[in-house]
Protein backbone atom coordinates (compact mmCIF):
# COMPACT_ATOMS: atom_id res chain seq x y z
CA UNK A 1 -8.61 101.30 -26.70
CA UNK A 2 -9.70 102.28 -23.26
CA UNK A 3 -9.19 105.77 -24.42
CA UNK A 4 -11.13 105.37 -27.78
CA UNK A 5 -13.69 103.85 -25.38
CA UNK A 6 -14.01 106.55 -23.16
CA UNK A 7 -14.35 109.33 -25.82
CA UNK A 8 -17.45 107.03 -27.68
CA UNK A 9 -19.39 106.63 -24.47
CA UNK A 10 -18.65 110.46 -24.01
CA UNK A 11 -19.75 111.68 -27.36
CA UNK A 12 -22.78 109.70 -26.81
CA UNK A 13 -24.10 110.89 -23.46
CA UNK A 14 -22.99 114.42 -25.04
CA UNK A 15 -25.32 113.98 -27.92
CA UNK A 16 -28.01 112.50 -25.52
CA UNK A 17 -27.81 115.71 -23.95
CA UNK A 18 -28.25 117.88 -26.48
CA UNK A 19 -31.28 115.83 -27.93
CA UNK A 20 -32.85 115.69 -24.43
CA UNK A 21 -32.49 120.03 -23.87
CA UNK A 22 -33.34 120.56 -28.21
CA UNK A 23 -36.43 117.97 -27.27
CA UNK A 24 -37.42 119.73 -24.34
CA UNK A 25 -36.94 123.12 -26.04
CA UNK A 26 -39.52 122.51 -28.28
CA UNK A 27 -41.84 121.22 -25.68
CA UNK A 28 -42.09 124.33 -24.15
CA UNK A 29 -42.12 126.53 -27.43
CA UNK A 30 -45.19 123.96 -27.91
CA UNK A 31 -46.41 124.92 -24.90
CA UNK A 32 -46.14 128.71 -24.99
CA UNK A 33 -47.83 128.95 -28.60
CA UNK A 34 -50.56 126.77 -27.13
CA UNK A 35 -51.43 129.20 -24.50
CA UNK A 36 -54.43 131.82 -24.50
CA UNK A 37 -53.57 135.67 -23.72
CA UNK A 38 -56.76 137.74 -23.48
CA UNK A 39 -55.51 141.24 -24.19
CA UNK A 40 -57.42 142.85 -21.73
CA UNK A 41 -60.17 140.50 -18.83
CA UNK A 42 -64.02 141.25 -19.27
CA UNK A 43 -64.18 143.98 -16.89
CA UNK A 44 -62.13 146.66 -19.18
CA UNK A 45 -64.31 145.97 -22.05
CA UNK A 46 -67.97 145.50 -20.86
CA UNK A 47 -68.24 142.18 -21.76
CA UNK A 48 -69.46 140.88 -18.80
CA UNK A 49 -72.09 138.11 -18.19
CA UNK A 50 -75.22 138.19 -16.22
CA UNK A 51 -76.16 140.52 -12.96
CA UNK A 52 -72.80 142.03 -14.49
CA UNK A 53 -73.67 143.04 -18.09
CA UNK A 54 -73.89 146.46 -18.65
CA UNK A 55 -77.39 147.59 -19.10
CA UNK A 56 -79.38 150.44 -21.76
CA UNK A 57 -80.54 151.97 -17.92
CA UNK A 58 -77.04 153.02 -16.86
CA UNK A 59 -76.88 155.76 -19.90
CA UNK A 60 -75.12 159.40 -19.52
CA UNK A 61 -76.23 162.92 -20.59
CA UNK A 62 -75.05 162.09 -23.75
CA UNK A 63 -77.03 159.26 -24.60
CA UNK A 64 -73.94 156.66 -24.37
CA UNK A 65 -74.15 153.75 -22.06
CA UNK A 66 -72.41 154.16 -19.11
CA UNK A 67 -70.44 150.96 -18.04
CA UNK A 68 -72.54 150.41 -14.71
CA UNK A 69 -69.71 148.54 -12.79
CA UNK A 70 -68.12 151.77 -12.54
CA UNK A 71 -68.89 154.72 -10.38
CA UNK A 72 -69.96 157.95 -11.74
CA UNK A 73 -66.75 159.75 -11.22
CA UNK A 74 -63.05 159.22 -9.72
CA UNK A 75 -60.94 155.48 -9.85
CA UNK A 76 -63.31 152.50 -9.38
CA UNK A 77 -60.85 149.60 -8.54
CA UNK A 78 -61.27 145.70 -8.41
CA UNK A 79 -59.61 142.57 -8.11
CA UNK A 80 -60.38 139.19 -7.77
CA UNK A 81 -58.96 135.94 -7.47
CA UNK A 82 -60.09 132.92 -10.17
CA UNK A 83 -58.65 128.91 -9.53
CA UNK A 84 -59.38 126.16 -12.03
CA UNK A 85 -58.87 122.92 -12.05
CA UNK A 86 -59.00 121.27 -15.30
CA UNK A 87 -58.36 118.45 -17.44
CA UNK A 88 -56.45 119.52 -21.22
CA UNK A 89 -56.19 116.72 -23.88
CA UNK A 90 -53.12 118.19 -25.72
CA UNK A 91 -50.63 119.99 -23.17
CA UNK A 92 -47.95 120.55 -24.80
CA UNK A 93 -49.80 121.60 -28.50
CA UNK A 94 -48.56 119.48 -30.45
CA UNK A 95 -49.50 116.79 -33.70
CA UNK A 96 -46.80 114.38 -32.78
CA UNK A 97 -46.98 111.65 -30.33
CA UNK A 98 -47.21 113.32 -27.40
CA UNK A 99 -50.49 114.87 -27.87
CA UNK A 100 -51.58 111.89 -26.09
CA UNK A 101 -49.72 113.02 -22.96
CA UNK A 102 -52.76 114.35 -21.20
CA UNK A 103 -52.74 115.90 -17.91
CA UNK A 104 -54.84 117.95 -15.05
CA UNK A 105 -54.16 121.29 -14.52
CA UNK A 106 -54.62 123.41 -11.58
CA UNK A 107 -54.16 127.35 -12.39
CA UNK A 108 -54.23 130.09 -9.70
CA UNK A 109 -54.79 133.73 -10.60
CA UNK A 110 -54.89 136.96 -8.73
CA UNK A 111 -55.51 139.98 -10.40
CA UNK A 112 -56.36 143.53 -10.00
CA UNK A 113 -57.47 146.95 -12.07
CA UNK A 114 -59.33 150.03 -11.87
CA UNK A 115 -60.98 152.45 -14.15
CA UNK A 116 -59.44 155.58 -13.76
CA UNK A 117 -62.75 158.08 -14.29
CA UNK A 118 -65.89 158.48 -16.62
CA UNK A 119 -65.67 161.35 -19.00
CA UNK A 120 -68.46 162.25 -20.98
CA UNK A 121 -67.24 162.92 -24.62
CA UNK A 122 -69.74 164.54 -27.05
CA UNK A 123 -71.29 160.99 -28.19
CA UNK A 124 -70.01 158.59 -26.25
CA UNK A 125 -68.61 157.77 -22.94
CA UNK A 126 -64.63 157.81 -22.35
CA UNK A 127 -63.11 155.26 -19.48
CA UNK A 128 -58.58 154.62 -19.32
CA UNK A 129 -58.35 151.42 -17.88
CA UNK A 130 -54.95 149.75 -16.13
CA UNK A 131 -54.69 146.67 -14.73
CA UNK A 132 -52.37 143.12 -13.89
CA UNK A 133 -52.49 139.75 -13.35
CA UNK A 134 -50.11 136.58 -11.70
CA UNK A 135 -51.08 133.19 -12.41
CA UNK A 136 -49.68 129.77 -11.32
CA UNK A 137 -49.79 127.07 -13.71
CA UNK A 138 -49.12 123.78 -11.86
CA UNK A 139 -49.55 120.32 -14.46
CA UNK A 140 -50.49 117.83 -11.73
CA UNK A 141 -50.83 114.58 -14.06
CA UNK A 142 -48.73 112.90 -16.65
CA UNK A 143 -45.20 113.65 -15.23
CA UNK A 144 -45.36 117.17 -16.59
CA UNK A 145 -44.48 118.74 -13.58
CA UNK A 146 -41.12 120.06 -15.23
CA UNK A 147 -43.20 122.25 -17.10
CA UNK A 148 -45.13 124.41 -14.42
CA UNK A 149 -44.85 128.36 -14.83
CA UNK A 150 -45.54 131.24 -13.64
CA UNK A 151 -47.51 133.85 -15.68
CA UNK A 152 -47.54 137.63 -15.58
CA UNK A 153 -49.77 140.10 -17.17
CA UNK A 154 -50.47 143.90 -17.33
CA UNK A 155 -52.38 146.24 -19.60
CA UNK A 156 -53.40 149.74 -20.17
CA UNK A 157 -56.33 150.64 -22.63
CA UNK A 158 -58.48 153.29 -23.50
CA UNK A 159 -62.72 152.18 -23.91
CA UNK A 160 -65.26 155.04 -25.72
CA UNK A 161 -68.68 153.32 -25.35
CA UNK A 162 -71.20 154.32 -27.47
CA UNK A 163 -75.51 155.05 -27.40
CA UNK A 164 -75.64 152.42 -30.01
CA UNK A 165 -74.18 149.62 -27.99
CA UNK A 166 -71.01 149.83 -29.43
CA UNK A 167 -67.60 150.18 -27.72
CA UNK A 168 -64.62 150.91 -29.46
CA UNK A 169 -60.60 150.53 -27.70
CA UNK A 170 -56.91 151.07 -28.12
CA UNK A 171 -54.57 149.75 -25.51
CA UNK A 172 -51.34 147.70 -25.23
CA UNK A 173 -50.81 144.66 -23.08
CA UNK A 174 -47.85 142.69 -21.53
CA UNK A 175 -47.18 139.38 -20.93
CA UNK A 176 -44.37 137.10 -19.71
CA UNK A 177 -43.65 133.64 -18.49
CA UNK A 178 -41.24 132.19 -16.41
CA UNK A 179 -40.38 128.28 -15.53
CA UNK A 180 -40.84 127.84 -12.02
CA UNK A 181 -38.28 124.82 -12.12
CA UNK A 182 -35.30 126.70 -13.67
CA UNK A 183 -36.65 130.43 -12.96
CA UNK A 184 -35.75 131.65 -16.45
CA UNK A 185 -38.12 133.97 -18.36
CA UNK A 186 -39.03 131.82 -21.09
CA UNK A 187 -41.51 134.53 -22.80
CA UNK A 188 -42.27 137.59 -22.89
CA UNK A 189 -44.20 139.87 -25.35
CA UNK A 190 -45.44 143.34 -25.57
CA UNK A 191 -49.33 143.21 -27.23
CA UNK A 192 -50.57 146.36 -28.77
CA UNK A 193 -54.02 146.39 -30.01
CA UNK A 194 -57.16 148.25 -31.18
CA UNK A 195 -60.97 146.19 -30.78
CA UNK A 196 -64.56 146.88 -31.13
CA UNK A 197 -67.54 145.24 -29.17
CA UNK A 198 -71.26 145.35 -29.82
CA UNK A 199 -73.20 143.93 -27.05
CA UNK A 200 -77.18 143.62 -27.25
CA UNK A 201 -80.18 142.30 -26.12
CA UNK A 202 -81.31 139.18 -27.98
CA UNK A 203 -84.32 138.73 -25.41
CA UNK A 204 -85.44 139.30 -21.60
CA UNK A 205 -82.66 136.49 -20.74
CA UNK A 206 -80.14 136.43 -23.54
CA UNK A 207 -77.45 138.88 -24.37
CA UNK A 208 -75.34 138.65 -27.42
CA UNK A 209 -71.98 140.00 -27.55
CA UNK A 210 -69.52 140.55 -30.97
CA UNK A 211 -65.76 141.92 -30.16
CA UNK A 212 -63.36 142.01 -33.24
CA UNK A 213 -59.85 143.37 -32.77
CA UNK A 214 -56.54 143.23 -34.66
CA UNK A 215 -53.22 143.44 -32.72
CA UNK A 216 -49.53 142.84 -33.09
CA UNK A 217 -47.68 140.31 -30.75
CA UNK A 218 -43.80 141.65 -30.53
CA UNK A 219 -42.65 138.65 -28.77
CA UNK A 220 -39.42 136.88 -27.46
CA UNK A 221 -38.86 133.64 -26.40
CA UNK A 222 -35.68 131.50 -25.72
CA UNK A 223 -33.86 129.78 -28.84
CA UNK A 224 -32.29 126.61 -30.00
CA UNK A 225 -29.22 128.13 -31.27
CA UNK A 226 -27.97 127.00 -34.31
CA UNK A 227 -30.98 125.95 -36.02
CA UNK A 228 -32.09 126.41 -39.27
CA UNK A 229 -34.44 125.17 -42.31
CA UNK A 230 -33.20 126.18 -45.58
CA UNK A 231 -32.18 129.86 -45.40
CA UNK A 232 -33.93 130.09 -42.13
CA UNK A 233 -32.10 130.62 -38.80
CA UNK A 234 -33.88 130.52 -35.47
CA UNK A 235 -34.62 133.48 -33.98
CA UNK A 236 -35.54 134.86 -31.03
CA UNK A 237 -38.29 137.04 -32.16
CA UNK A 238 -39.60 134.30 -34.33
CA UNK A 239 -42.97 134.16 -32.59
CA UNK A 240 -44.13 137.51 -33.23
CA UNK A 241 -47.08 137.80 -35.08
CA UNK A 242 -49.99 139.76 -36.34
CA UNK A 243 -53.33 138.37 -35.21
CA UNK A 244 -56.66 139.57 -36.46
CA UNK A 245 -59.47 137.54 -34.71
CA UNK A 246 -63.52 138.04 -33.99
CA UNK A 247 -65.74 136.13 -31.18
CA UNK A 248 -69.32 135.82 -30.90
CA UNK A 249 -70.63 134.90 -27.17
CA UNK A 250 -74.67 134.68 -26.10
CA UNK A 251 -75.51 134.49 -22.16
CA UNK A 252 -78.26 133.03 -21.04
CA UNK A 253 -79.82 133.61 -18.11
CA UNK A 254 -81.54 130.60 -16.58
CA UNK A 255 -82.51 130.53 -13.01
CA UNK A 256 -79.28 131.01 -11.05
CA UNK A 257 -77.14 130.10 -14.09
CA UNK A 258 -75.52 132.25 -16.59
CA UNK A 259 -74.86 130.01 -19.34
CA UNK A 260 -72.20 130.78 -22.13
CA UNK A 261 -71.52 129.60 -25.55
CA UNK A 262 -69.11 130.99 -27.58
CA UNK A 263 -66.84 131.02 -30.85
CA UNK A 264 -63.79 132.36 -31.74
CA UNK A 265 -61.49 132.53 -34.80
CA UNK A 266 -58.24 133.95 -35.46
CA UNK A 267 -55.79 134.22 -38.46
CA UNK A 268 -52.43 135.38 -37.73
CA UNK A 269 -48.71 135.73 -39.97
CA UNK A 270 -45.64 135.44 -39.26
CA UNK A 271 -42.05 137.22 -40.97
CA UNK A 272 -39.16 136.27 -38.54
CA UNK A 273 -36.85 133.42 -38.15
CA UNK A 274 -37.76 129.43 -39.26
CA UNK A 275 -41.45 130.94 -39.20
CA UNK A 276 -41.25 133.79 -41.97
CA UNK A 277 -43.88 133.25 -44.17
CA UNK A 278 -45.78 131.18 -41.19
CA UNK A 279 -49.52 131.76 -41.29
CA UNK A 280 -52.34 130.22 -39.05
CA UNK A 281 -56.26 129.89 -38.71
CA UNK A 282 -57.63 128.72 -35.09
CA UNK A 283 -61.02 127.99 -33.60
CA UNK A 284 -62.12 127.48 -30.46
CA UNK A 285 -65.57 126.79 -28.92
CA UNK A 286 -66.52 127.07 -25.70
CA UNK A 287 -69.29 126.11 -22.97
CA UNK A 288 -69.51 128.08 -19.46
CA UNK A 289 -71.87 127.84 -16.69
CA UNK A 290 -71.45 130.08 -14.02
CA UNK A 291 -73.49 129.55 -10.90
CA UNK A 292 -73.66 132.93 -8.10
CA UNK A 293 -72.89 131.28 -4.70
CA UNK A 294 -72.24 134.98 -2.92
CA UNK A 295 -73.00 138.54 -4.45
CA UNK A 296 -69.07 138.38 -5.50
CA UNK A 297 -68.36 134.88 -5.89
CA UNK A 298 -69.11 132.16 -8.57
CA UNK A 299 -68.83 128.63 -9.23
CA UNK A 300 -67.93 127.58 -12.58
CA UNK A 301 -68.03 124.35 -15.34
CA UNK A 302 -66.66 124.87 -18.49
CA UNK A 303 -65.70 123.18 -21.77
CA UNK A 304 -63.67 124.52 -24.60
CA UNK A 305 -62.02 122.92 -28.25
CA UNK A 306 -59.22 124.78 -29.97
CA UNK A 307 -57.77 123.72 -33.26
CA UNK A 308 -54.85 125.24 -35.27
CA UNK A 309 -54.25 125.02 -38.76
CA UNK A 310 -50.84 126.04 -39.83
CA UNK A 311 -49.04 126.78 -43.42
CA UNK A 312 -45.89 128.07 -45.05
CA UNK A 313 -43.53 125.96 -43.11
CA UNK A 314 -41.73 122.21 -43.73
CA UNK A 315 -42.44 122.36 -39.74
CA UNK A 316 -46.04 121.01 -38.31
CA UNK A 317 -47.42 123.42 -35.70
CA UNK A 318 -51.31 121.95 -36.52
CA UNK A 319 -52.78 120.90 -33.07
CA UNK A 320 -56.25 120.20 -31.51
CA UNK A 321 -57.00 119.78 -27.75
CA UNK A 322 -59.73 120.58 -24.97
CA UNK A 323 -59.89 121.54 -21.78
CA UNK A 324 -62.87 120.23 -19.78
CA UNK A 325 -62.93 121.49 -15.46
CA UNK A 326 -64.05 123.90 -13.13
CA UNK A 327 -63.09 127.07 -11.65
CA UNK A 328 -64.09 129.25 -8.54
CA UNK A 329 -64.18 132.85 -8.60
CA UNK A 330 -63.84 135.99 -6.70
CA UNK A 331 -64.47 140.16 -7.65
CA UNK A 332 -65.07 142.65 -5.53
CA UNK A 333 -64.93 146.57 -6.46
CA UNK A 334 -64.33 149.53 -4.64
C-alpha cells in the first residue's frame, strides 16, 4: 500500500510538472507573438519626426531628396540609447484569464548604425544601411519577473529616395530573444522585406508620413513536444508568417513638442505546424509626444492600443492590450 502510495503522489507531482512547464510554455509563446519588431528604426528609412524630418531643401543634382541626417559622402554613423518605463494591460497576449495580469515594464535599449555613402542614381538617391540593437526587457509588477528577456536585433537594407517624396527599400532583418532566467534562446527569426514610404508636407507644422511593406518572418521558437490538434503537430517553425501591413503617422509641430498620432494594420498567414491555415488582422493606434531637452536628447509620453483578430484555428490567439509610459532618449551621429 505504501508502495501504491508512493507511486500516486509521484504520478501526481509528475503531471503537476508537466502542466506547470506546458502552462508556462505557452506563456511565453504568448508573449513572443505579442511583441513588436520594427524591421528597420526611423533613421534607415527617413521617417523621422520633427527638427529630424528630412526636408525638400536637402535635394541632390538629380532632383531626389537627399536624407539630410546623412553627410554628403563616406559612412555617417549613429547610435543612441532609448529607456521606457511603461505600464501594458495584457503582458502575456492573451484572451484567457490572465490578460488581467497587468504589469510595469522597464525596457533598456542601445543601438547603433550607419549609412554607408550617398550615391546619386539617375532619379533618385541610393543609401545601404546596417545597423543593431540590444534591449533589456525587465517586467517589474505582477510577479512576472520569470519572464524578463533579453532582445537582439540587426539589419541590413538598401533605401532609393526619390524627387517625388517617395522612398522605396529592400533589406533583411534579424531578431532573437533569450530568457534572462534560464539563458535559452527562446526566438529567433530571420525578416526579409521590401517597403515604400511617402512622406509630405501637410502644412508649415505637420508632416504626414505613409510606409507600406510586405515581408516574410522565417521564425523559430521552442516547442511543446508532442502536441497536436487534429492532424496538426507542433512545430518549431510554426510561427513563421507572411505579413503585409501599412501605417499612416502625422507630426505636429507645436512649440517644443513633436506630437504623433498614428495607425497601423497588418494581415498576416500562416502554413506550418498547429497554425497552418492561421491567419490574422491587427491594429494598433498610437499617441507620442516628444519634448527636445538637449540638441540629441528627448523626453517622451506615449500611448498605444493593439488588437488581434485571429482565424483558422480551434486555438484562440485574439488579444487586446495597451501600453501607456514614458521613455528618454539619446542619438548622436558622426
Amino acid at each position: 500500500m505504501k508502495n501504491q502510495a508512493y507511486l500516486t503522489l509521484s504520478l501526481t507531482f509528475l503531471s503537476s510538472i508537466c502542466s506547470s512547464f506546458a502552462q508556462t510554455g505557452k506563456e511565453v509563446r504568448n508573449r513572443i507573438e505579442g511583441t513588436d519588431r520594427p524591421s528597420v528604426p526611423n533613421q534607415a528609412t527617413g521617417a523621422q519626426s520633427g527638427n529630424e524630418n528630412t526636408s525638400a531643401e536637402a535635394t541632390s543634382d538629380t532632383g531626389a531628396q537627399r536624407p539630410i541626417q546623412l553627410k554628403k559622402k563616406g559612412v555617417s554613423s549613429y547610435f543612441g540609447y532609448d529607456s521606457k518605463y511603461f505600464y501594458r494591460s495584457n503582458p502575456l497576449a492573451t484572451d484567457g484569464p490572465l490578460k488581467q495580469q497587468a504589469t510595469g515594464m522597464w525596457t533598456n535599449t542601445f543601438f547603433a548604425g550607419a549609412g554607408l555613402g550617398v550615391f546619386d542614381a539617375e532619379n533618385s538617391v541610393i543609401t545601404p544601411y546596417i545597423g543593431a540593437s540590444w534591449t533589456i526587457n525587465d517586467y517589474i509588477e505582477g510577479g512576472l519577473d520569470k519572464f524578463n528577456y533579453n532582445s537582439t536585433g540587426a539589419y541590413a537594407l538598401l533605401l532609393a529616395q526619390f524627387g517625388n517624396g517617395w522612398s522605396v527599400r529592400a533589406g533583411v532583418s534579424y531578431s532573437s530573444d533569450s530568457s534572462s532566467e534560464n539563458d535559452t534562446e527562446d526566438y529567433k527569426e530571420y525578416h526579409p522585406n521590401i517597403g515604400v514610404l511617402k512622406s509630405y508636407s501637410v502644412n508649415e507644422s505637420t508632416t504626414a508620413i505613409f510606409d507600406a511593406s510586405i515581408g516574410m518572418h522565417n521564425a523559430e521558437s521552442f516547442v511543446i513536444t508532442g502536441l497536436t490538434d487534429g492532424s496538426k503537430t507542433a512545430s518549431e517553425k510554426e510561427l513563421s508568417n507572411i505579413e503585409y501591413a501599412a501605417s499612416y503617422a502625422l507630426n505636429y509641430n507645436v512649440g517644443n513638442f513633436v506630437i504623433t498620432p498614428k495607425y497601423r494594420i497588418s494581415y498576416r498567414t500562416y502554413d506550418e505546424g498547429l497554425n497552418d491555415g492561421r491567419d490574422d488582422f491587427s491594429q494598433d493606434a498610437s499617441l507620442k509626444f516628444d519634448y527636445p531637452i538637449a540638441e540629441s536628447l528627448k523626453l517622451s509620453f506615449f500611448y498605444s492600443y493593439s488588437k488581434r483578430n485571429s482565424d483558422g484555428t480551434t486555438l484562440n490567439y485574439d488579444y487586446k492590450s495597451y501600453d501607456a509610459g514614458f521613455g528618454l532618449g539619446l542619438n548622436a551621429r558622426f
